[in-house]
PDB file of N, CA and C in Angstrom:
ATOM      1  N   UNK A   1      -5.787   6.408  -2.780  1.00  0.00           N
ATOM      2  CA  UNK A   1      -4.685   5.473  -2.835  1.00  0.00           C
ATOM      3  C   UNK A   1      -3.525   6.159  -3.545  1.00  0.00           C
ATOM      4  N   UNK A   2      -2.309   6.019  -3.039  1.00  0.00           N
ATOM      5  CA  UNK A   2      -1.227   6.871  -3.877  1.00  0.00           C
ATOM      6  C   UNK A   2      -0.271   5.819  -3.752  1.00  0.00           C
ATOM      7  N   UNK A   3       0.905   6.059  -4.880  1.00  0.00           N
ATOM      8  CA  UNK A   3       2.211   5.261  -4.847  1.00  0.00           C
ATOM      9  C   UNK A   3       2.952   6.066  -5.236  1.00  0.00           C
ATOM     10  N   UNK A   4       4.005   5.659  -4.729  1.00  0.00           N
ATOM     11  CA  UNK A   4       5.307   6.442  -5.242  1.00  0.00           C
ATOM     12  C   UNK A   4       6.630   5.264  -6.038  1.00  0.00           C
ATOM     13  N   UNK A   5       6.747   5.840  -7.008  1.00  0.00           N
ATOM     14  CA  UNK A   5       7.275   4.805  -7.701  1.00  0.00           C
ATOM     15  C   UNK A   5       8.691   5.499  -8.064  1.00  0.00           C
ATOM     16  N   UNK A   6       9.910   4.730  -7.953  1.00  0.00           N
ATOM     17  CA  UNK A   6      11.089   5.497  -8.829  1.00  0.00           C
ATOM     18  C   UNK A   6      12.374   4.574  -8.562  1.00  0.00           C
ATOM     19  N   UNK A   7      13.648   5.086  -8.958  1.00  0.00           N
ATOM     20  CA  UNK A   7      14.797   4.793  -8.520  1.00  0.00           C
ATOM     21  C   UNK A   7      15.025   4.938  -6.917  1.00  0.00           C
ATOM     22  N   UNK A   8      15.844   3.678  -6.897  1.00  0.00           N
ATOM     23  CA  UNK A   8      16.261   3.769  -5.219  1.00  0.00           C
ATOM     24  C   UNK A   8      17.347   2.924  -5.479  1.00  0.00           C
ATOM     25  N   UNK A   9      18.603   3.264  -4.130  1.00  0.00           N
ATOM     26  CA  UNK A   9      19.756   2.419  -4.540  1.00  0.00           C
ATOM     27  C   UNK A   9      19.608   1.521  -2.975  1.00  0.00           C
ATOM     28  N   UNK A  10      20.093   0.200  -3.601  1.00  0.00           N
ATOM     29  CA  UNK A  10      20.016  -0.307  -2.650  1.00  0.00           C
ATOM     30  C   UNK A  10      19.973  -0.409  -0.915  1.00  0.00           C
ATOM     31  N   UNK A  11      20.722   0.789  -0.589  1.00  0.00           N
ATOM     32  CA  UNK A  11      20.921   1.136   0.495  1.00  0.00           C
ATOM     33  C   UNK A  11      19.403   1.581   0.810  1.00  0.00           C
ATOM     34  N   UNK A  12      18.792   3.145  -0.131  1.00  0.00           N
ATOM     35  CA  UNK A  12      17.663   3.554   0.062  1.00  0.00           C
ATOM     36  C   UNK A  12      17.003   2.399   0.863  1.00  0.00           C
ATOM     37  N   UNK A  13      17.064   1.525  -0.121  1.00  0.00           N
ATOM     38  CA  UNK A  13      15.551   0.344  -0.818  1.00  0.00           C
ATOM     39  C   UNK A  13      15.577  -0.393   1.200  1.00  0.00           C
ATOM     40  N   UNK A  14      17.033  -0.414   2.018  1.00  0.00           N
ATOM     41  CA  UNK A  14      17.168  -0.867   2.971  1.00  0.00           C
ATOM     42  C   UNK A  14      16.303  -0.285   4.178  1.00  0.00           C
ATOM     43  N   UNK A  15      16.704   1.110   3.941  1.00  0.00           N
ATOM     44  CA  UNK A  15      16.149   1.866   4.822  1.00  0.00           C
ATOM     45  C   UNK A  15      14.792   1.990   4.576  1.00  0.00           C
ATOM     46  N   UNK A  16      14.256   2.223   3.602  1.00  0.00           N
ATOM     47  CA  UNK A  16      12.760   2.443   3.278  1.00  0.00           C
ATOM     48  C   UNK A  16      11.770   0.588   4.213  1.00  0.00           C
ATOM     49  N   UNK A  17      12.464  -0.265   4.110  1.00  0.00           N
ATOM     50  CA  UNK A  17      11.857  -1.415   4.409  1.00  0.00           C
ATOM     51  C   UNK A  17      11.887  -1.543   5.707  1.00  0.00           C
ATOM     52  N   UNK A  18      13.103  -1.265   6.159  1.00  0.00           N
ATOM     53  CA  UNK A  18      13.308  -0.885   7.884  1.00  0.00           C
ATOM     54  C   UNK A  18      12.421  -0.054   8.597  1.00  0.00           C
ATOM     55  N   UNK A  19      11.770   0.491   8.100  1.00  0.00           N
ATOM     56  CA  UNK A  19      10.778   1.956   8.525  1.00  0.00           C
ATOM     57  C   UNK A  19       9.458   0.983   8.527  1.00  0.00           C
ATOM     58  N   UNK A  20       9.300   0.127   7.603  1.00  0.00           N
ATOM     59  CA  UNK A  20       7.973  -0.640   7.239  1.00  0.00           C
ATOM     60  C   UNK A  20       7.521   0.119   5.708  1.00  0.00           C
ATOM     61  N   UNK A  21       8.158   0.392   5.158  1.00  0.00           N
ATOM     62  CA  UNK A  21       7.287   0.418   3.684  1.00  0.00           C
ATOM     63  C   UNK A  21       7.740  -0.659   3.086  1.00  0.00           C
ATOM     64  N   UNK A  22       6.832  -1.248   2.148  1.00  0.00           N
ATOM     65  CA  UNK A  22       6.666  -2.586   1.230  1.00  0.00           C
ATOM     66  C   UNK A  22       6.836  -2.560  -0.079  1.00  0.00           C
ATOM     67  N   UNK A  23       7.353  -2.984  -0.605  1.00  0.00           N
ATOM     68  CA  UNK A  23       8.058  -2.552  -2.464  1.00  0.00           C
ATOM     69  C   UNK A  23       7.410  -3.437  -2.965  1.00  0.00           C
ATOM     70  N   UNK A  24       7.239  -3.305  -4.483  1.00  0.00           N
ATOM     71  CA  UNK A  24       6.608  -3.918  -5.561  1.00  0.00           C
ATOM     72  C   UNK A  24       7.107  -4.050  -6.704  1.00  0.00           C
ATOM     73  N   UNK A  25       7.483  -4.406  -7.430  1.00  0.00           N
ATOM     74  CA  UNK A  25       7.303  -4.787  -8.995  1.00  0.00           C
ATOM     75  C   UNK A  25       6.575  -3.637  -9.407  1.00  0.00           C
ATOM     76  N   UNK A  26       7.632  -2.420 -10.180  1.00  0.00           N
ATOM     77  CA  UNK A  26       6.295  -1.178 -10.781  1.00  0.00           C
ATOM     78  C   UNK A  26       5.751  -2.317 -12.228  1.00  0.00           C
ATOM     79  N   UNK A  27       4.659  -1.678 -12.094  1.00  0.00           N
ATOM     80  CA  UNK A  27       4.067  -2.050 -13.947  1.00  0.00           C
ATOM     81  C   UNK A  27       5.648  -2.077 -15.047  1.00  0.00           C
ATOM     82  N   UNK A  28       5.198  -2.849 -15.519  1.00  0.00           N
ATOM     83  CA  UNK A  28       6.252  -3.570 -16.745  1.00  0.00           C
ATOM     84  C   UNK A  28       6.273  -1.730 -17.629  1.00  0.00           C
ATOM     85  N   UNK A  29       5.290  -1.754 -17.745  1.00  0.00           N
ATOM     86  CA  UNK A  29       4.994  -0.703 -19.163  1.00  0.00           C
ATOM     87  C   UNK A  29       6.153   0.738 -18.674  1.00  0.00           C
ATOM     88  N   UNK A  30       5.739   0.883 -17.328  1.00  0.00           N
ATOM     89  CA  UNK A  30       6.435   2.086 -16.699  1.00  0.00           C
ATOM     90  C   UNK A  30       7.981   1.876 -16.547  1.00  0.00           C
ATOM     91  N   UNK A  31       8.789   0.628 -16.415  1.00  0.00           N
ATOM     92  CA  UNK A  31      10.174   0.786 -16.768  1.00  0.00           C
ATOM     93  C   UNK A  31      10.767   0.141 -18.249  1.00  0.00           C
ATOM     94  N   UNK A  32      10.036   0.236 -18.991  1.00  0.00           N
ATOM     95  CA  UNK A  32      10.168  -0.573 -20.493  1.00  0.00           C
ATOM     96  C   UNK A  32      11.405   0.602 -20.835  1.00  0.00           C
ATOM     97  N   UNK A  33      12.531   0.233 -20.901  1.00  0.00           N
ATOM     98  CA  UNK A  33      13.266   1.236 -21.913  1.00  0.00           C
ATOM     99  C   UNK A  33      14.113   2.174 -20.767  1.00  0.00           C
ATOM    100  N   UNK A  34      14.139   2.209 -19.447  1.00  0.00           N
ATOM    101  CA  UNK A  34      14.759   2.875 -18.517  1.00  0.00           C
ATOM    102  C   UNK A  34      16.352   2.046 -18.501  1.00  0.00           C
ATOM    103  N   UNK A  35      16.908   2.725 -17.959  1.00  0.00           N
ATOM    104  CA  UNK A  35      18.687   2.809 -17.769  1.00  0.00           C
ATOM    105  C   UNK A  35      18.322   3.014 -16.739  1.00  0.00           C
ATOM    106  N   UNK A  36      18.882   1.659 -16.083  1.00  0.00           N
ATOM    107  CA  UNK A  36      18.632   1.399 -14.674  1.00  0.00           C
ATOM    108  C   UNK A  36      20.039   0.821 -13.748  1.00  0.00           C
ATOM    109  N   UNK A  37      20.906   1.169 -13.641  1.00  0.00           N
ATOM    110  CA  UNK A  37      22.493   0.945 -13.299  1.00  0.00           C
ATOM    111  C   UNK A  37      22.298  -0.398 -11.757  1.00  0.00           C
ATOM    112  N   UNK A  38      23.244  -1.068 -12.085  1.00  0.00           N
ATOM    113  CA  UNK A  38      23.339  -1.994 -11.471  1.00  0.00           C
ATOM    114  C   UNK A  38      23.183  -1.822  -9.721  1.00  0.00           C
ATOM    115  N   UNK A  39      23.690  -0.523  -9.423  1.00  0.00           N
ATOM    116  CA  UNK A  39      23.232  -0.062  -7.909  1.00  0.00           C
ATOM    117  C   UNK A  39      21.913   0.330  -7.702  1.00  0.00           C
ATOM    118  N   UNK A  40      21.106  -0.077  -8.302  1.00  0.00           N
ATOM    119  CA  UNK A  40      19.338   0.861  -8.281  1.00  0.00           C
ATOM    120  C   UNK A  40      18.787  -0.164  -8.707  1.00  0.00           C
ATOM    121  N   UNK A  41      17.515   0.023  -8.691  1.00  0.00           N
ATOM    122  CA  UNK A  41      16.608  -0.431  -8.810  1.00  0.00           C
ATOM    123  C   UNK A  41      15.091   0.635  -8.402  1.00  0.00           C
ATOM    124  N   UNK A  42      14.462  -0.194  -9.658  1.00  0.00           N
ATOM    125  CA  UNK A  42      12.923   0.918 -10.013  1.00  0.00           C
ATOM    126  C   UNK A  42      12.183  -0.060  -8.958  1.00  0.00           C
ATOM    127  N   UNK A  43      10.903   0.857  -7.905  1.00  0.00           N
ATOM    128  CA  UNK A  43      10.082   0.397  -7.214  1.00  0.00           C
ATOM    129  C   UNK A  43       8.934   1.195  -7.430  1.00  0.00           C
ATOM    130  N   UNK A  44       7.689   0.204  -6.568  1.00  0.00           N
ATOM    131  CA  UNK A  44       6.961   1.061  -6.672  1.00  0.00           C
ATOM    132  C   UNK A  44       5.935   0.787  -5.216  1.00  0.00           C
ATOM    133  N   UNK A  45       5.995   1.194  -4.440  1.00  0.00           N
ATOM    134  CA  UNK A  45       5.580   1.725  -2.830  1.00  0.00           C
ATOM    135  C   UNK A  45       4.133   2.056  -2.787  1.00  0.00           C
ATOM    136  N   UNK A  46       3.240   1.148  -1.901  1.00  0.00           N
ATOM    137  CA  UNK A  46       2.069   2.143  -1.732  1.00  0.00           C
ATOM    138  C   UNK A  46       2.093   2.721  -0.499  1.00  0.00           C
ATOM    139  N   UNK A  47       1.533   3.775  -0.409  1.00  0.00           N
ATOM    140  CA  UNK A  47       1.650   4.776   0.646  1.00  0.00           C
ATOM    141  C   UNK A  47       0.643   5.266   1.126  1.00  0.00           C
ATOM    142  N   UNK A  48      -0.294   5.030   1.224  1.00  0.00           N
ATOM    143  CA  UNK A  48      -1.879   5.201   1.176  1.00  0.00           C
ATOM    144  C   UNK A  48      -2.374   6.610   1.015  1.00  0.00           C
ATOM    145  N   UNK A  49      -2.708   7.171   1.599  1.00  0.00           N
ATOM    146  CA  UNK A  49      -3.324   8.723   0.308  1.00  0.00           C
ATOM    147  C   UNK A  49      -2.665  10.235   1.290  1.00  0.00           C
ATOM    148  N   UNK A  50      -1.876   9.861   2.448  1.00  0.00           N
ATOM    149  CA  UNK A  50      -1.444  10.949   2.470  1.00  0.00           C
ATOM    150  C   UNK A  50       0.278  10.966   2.708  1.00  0.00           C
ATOM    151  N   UNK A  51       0.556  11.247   0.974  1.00  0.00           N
ATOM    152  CA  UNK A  51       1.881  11.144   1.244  1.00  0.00           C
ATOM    153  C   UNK A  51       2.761  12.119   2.111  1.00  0.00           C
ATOM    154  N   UNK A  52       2.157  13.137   2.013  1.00  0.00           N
ATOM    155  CA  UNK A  52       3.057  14.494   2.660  1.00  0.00           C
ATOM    156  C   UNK A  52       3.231  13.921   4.452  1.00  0.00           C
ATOM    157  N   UNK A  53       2.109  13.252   4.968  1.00  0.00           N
ATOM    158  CA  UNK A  53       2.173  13.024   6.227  1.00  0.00           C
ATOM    159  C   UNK A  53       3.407  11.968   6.355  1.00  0.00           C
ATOM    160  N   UNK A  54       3.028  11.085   5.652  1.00  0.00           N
ATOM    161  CA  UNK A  54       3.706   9.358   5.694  1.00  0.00           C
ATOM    162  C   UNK A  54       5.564  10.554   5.555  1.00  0.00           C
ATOM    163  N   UNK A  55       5.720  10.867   4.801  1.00  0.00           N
ATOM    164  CA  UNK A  55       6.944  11.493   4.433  1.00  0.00           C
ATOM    165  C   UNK A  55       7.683  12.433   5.259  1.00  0.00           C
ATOM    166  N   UNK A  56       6.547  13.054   6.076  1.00  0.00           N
ATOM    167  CA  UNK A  56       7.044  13.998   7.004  1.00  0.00           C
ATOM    168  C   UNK A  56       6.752  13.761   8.435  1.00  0.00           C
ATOM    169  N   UNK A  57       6.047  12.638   8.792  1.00  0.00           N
ATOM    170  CA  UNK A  57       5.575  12.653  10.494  1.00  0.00           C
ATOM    171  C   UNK A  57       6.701  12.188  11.079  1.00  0.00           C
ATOM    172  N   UNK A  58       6.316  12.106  12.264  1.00  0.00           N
ATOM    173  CA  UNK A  58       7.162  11.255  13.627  1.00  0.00           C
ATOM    174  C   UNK A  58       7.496   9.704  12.880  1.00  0.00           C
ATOM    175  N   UNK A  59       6.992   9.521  12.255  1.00  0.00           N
ATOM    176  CA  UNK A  59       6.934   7.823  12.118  1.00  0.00           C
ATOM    177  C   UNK A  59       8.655   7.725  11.265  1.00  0.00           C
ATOM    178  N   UNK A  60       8.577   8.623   9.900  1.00  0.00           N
ATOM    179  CA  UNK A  60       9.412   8.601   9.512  1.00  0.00           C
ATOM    180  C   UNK A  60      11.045   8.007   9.587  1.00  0.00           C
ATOM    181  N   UNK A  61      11.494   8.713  10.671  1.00  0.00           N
ATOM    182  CA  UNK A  61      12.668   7.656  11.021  1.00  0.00           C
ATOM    183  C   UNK A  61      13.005   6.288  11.816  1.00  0.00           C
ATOM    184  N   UNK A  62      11.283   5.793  12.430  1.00  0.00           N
ATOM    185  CA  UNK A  62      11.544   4.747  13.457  1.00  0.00           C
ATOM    186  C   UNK A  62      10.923   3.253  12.090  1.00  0.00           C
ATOM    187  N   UNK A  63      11.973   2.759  13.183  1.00  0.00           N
ATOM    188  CA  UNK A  63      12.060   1.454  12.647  1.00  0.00           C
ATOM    189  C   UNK A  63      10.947   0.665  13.071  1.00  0.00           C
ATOM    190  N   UNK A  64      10.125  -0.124  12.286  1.00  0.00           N
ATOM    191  CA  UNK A  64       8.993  -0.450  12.575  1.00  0.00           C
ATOM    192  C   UNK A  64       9.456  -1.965  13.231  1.00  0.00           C
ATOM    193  N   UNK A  65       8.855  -2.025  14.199  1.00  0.00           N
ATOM    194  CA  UNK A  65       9.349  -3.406  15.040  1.00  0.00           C
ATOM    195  C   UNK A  65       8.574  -5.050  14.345  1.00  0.00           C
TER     196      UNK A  65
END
């Protein structure tokens, strides 16, 4: 099981959902104390265990219907 968790600016956060990935609420503990600017926002994505594929295949730029 893998996640990828970080900053994304809204736009990202658009495109990433358009593709079909699903965002979360990261753990409280993991943005306690981050500077997080009003265009961003912290996520946290599961991606199931092969990120290099999910990141690099064909799937990548199509929009999941």
């Amino acid at each position: 099981m893998a996640w990828i968790m970080g900053h994304v600016t809204k736009k990202e956060l658009q495109k990433l959902k358009k593709i079909g990935w699903e965002d979360e609420n990261p753990p409280k503990e993991l943005v306690k104390g981050l500077d997080i600017e009003e265009s961003e926002s912290y996520r946290a994505f599961f991606v199931d265990n092969d990120v290099f594929k999910i990141m690099t295949g064909n799937d990548w730029e199509k929009v999941k219907e």
